[in-house]
N, C-alpha and C. Protein backbone atom coordinates (compact mmCIF):
# COMPACT_ATOMS: atom_id res chain seq x y z
N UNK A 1 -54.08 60.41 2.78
CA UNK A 1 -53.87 59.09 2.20
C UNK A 1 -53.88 58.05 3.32
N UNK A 2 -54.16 56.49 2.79
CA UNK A 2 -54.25 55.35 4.11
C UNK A 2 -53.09 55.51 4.08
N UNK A 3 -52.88 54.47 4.95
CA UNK A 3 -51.39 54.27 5.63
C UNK A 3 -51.24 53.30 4.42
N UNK A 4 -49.78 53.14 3.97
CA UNK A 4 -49.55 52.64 3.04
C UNK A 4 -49.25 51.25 3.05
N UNK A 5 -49.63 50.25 2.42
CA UNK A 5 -49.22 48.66 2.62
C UNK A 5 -48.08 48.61 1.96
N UNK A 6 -47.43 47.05 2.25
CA UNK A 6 -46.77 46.31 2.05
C UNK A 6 -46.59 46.55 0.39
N UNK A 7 -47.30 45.61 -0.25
CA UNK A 7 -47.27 45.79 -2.18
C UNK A 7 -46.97 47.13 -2.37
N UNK A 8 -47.68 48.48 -2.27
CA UNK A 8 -48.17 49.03 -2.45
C UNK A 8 -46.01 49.92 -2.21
N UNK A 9 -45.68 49.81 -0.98
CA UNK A 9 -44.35 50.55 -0.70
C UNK A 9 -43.33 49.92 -1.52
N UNK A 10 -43.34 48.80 -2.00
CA UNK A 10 -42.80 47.51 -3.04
C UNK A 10 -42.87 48.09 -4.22
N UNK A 11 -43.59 48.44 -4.80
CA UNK A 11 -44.04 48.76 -5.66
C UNK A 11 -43.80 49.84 -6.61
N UNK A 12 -43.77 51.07 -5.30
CA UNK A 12 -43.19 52.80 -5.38
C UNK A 12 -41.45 52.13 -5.44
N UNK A 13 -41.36 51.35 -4.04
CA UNK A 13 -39.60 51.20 -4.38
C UNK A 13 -39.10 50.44 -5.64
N UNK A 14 -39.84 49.92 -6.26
CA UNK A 14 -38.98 49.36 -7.77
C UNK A 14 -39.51 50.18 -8.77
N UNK A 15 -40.02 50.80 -8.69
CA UNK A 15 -40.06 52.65 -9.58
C UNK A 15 -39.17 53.49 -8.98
N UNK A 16 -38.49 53.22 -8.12
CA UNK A 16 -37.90 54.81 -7.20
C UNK A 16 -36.18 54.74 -8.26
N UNK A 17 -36.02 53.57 -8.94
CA UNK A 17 -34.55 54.11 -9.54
C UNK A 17 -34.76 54.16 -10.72
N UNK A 18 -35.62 54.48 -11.39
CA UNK A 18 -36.37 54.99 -12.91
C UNK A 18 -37.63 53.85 -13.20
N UNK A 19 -38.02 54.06 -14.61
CA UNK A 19 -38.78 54.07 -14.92
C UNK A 19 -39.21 52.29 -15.10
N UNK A 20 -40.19 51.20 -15.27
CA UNK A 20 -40.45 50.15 -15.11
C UNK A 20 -41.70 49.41 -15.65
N UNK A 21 -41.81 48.45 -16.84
CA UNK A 21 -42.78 48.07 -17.39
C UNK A 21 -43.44 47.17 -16.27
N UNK A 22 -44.52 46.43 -16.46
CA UNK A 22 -45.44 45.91 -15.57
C UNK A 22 -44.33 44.83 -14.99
N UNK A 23 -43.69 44.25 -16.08
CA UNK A 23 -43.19 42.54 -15.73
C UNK A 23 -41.55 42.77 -14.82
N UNK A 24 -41.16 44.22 -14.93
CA UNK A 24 -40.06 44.55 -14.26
C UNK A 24 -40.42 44.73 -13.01
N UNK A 25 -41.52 45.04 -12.62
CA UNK A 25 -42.01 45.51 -11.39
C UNK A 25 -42.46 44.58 -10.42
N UNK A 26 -43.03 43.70 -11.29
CA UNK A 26 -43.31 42.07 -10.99
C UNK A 26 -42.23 41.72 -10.26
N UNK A 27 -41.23 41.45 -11.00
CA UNK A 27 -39.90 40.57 -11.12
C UNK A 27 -39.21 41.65 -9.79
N UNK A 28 -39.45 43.00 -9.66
CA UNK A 28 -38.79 43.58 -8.94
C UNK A 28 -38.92 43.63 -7.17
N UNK A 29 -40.26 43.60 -7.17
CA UNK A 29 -41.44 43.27 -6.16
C UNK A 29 -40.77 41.92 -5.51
N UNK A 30 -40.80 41.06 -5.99
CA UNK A 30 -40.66 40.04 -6.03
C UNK A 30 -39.11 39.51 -5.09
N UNK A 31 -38.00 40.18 -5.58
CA UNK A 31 -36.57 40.20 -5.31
C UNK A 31 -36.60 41.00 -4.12
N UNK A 32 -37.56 42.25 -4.04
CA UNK A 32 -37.43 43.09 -2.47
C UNK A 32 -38.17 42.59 -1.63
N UNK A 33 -39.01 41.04 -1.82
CA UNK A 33 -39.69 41.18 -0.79
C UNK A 33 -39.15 39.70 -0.32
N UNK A 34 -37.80 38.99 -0.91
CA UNK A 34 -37.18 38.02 -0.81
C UNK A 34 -38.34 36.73 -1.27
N UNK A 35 -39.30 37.12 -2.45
CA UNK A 35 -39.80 35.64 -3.06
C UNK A 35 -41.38 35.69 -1.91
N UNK A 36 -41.49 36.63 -0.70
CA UNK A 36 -42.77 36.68 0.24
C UNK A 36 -44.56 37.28 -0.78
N UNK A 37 -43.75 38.12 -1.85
CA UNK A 37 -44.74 38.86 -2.90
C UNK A 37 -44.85 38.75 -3.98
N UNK A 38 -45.63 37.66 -4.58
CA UNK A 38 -45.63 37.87 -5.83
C UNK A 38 -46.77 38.09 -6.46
N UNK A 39 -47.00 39.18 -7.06
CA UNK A 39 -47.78 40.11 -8.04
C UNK A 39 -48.22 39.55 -9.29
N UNK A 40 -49.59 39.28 -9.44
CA UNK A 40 -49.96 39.09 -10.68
C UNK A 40 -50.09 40.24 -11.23
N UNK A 41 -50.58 40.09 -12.51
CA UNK A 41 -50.20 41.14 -13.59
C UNK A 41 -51.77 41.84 -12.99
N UNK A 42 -52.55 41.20 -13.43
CA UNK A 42 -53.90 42.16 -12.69
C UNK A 42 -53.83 42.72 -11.08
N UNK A 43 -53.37 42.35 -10.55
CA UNK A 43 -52.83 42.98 -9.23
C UNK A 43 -52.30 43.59 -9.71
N UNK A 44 -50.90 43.92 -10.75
CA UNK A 44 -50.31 45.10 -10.72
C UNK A 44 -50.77 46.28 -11.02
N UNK A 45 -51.54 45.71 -12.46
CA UNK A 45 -52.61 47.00 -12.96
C UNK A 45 -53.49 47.63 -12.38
N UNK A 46 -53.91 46.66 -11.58
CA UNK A 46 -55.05 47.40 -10.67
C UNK A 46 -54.43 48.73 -10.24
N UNK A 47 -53.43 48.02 -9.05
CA UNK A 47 -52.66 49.06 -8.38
C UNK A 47 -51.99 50.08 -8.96
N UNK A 48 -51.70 49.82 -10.03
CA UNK A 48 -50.90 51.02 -11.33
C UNK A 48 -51.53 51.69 -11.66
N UNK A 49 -53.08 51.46 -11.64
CA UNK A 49 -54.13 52.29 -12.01
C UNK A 49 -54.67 53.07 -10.65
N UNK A 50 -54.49 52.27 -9.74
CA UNK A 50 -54.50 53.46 -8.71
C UNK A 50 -53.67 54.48 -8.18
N UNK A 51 -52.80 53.82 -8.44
CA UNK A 51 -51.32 54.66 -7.85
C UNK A 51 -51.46 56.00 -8.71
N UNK A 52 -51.59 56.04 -10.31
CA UNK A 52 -52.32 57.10 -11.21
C UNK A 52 -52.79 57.69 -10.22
N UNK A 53 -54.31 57.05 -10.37
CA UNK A 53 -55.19 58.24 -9.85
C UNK A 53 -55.06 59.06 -8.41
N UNK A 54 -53.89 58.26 -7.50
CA UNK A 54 -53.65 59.21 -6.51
C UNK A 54 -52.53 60.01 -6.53
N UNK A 55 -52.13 60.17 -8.09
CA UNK A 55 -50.66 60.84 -8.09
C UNK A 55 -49.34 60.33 -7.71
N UNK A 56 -49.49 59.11 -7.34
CA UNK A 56 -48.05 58.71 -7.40
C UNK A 56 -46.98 58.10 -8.03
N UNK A 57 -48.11 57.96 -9.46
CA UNK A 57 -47.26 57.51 -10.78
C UNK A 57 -47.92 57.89 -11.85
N UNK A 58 -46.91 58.08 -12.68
CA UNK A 58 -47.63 58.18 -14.21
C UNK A 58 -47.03 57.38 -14.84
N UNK A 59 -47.67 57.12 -16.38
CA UNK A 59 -47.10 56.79 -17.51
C UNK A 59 -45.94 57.23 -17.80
N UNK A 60 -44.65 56.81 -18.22
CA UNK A 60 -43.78 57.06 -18.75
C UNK A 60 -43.20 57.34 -20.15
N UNK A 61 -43.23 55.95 -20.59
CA UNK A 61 -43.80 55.81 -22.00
C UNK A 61 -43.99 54.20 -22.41
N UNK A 62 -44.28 53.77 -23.89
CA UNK A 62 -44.52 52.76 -24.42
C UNK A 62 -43.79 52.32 -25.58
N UNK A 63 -43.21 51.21 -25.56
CA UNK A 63 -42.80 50.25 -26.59
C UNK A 63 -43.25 49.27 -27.28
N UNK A 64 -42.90 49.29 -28.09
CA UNK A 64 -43.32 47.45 -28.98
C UNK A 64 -42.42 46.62 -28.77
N UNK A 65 -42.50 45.16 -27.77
CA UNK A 65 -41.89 44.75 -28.38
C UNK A 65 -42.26 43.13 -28.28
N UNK A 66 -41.75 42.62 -29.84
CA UNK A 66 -42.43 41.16 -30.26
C UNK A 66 -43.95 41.40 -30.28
N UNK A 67 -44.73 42.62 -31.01
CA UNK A 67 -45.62 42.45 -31.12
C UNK A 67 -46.50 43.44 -30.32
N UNK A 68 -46.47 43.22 -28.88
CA UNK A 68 -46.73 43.38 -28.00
C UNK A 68 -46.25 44.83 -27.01
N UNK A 69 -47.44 45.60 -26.50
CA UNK A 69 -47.43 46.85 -26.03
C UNK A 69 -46.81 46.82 -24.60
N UNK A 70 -45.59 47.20 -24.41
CA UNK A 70 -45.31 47.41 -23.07
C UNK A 70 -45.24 48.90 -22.11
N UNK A 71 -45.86 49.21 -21.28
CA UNK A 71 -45.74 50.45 -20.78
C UNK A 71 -45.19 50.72 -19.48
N UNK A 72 -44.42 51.42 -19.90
CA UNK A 72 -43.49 51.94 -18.49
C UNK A 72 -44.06 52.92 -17.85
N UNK A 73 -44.12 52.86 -16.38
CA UNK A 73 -44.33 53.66 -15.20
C UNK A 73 -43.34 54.64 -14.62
N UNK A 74 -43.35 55.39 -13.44
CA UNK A 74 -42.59 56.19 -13.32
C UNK A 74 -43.00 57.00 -12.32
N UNK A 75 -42.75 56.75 -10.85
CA UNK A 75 -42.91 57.77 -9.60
C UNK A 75 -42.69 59.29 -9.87
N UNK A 76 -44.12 59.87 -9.69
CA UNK A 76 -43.93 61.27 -9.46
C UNK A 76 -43.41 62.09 -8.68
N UNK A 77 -43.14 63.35 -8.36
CA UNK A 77 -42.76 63.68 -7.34
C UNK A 77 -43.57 63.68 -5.99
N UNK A 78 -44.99 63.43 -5.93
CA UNK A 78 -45.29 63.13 -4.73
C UNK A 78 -45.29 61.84 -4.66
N UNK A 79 -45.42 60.90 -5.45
CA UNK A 79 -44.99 59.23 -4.94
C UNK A 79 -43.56 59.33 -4.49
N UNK A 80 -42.61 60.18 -4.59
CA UNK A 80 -41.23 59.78 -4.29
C UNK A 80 -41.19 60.13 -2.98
N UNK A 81 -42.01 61.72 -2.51
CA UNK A 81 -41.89 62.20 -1.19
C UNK A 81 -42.96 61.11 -0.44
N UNK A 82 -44.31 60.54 -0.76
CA UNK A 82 -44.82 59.74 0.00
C UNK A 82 -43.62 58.15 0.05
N UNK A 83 -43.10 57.82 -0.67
CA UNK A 83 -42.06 56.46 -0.55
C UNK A 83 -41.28 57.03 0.73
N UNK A 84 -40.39 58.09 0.27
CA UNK A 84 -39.56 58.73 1.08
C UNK A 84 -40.15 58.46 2.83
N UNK A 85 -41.12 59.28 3.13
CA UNK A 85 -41.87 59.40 4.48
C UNK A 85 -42.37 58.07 5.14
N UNK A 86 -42.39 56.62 4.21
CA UNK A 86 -43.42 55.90 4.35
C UNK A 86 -41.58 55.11 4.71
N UNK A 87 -40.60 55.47 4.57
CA UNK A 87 -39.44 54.44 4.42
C UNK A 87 -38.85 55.17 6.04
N UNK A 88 -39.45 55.84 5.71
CA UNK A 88 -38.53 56.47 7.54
C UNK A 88 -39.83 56.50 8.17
N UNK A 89 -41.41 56.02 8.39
CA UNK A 89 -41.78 55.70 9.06
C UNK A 89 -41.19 53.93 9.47
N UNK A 90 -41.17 53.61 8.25
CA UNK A 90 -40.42 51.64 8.98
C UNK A 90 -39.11 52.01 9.45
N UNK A 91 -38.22 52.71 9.15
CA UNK A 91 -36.72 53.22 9.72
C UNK A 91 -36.76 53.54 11.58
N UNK A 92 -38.06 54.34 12.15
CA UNK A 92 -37.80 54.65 12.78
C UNK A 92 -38.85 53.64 14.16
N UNK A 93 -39.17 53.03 13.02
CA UNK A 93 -40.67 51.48 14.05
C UNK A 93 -39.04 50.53 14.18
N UNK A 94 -38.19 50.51 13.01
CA UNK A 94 -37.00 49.33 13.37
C UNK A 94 -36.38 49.51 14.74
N UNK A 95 -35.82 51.42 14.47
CA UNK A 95 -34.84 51.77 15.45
C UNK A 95 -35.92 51.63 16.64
N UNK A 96 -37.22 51.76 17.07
CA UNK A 96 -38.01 51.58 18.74
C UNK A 96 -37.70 49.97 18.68
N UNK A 97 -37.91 49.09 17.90
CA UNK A 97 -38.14 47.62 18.04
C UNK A 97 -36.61 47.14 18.73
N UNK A 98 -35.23 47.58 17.78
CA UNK A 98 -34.27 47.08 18.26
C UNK A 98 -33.86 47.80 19.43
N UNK A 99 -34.17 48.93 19.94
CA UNK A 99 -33.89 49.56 21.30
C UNK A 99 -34.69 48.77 22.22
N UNK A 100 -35.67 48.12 21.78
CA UNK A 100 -36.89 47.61 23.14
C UNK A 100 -35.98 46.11 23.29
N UNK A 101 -35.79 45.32 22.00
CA UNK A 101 -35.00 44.49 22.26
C UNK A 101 -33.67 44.33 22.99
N UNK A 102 -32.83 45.34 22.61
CA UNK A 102 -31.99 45.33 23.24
C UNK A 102 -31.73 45.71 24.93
N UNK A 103 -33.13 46.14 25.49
CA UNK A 103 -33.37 46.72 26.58
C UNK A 103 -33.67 45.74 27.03
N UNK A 104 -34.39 44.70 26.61
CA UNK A 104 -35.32 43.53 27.48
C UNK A 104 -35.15 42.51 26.13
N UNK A 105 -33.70 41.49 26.51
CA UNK A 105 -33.22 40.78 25.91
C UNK A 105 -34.34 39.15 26.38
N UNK A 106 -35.39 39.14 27.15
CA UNK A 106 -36.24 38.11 27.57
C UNK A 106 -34.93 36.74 28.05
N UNK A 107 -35.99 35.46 27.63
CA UNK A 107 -35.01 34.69 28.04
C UNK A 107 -35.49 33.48 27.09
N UNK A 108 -35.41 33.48 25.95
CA UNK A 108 -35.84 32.60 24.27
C UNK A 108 -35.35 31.37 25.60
C-alpha cells in the first residue's frame, strides 16, 4: 500500500470508534483536523469507494431517513491494523522531532 495521507488517516480515524454515515465522517474529519479538512461529499465517496476496494472498509449498513438513503461504513480488520501502524508511524516521527528539538533548542 502508498504511504497513507492526511484525509485518508482522518478518515479510518472517525470509523475507528464504530460505524459512520458519509455526513458523520464529514463532520468528523473535520473536528480531527481542527476545521484544516473539509471533505466534500464526492471526495468522501470517492475515497469510501476506495478504501472498499483496498479492504479497509466496508458497508455496514443502511437507513432511511426523511426520505433519503444513508449508508454507514465501518473499518475492517485490516483498515484498523493499517490505522493502527500508520498512527505509530506519526507517534514515533513526533517522539524524533521533539528529541531533535529539545537537543538543539536554536535561537527563534
Amino acid at each position: 500500500m502508498a504511504a497513507m495521507r492526511e484525509p485518508t488517516f482522518l478518515i479510518l480515524t472517525a470509523l475507528a470508534d464504530g460505524p459512520r454515515h458519509g455526513y458523520g465522517v464529514i463532520k468528523d474529519v473535520s473536528e480531527l483536523s481542527a476545521g484544516r479538512i473539509t471533505l466534500l461529499a464526492g471526495t468522501l465517496y470517492t475515497a469510501l469507494d476506495r478504501l472498499t476496494a483496498e479492504g479497509l472498509v466496508e458497508p455496514d449498513h443502511e437507513e432511511r431517513v426523511d426520505g433519503r438513503l444513508r449508508r454507514y461504513y465501518r473499518l475492517t480488520d485490516t483498515g484498523r491494523t493499517a490505522l493502527a501502524e500508520r498512527a505509530a508511524e506519526l507517534q514515533r516521527a513526533a517522539r524524533i522531532a521533539r528529541t531533535r528539538l529539545r537537543a538543539n533548542p536554536g535561537t527563534a
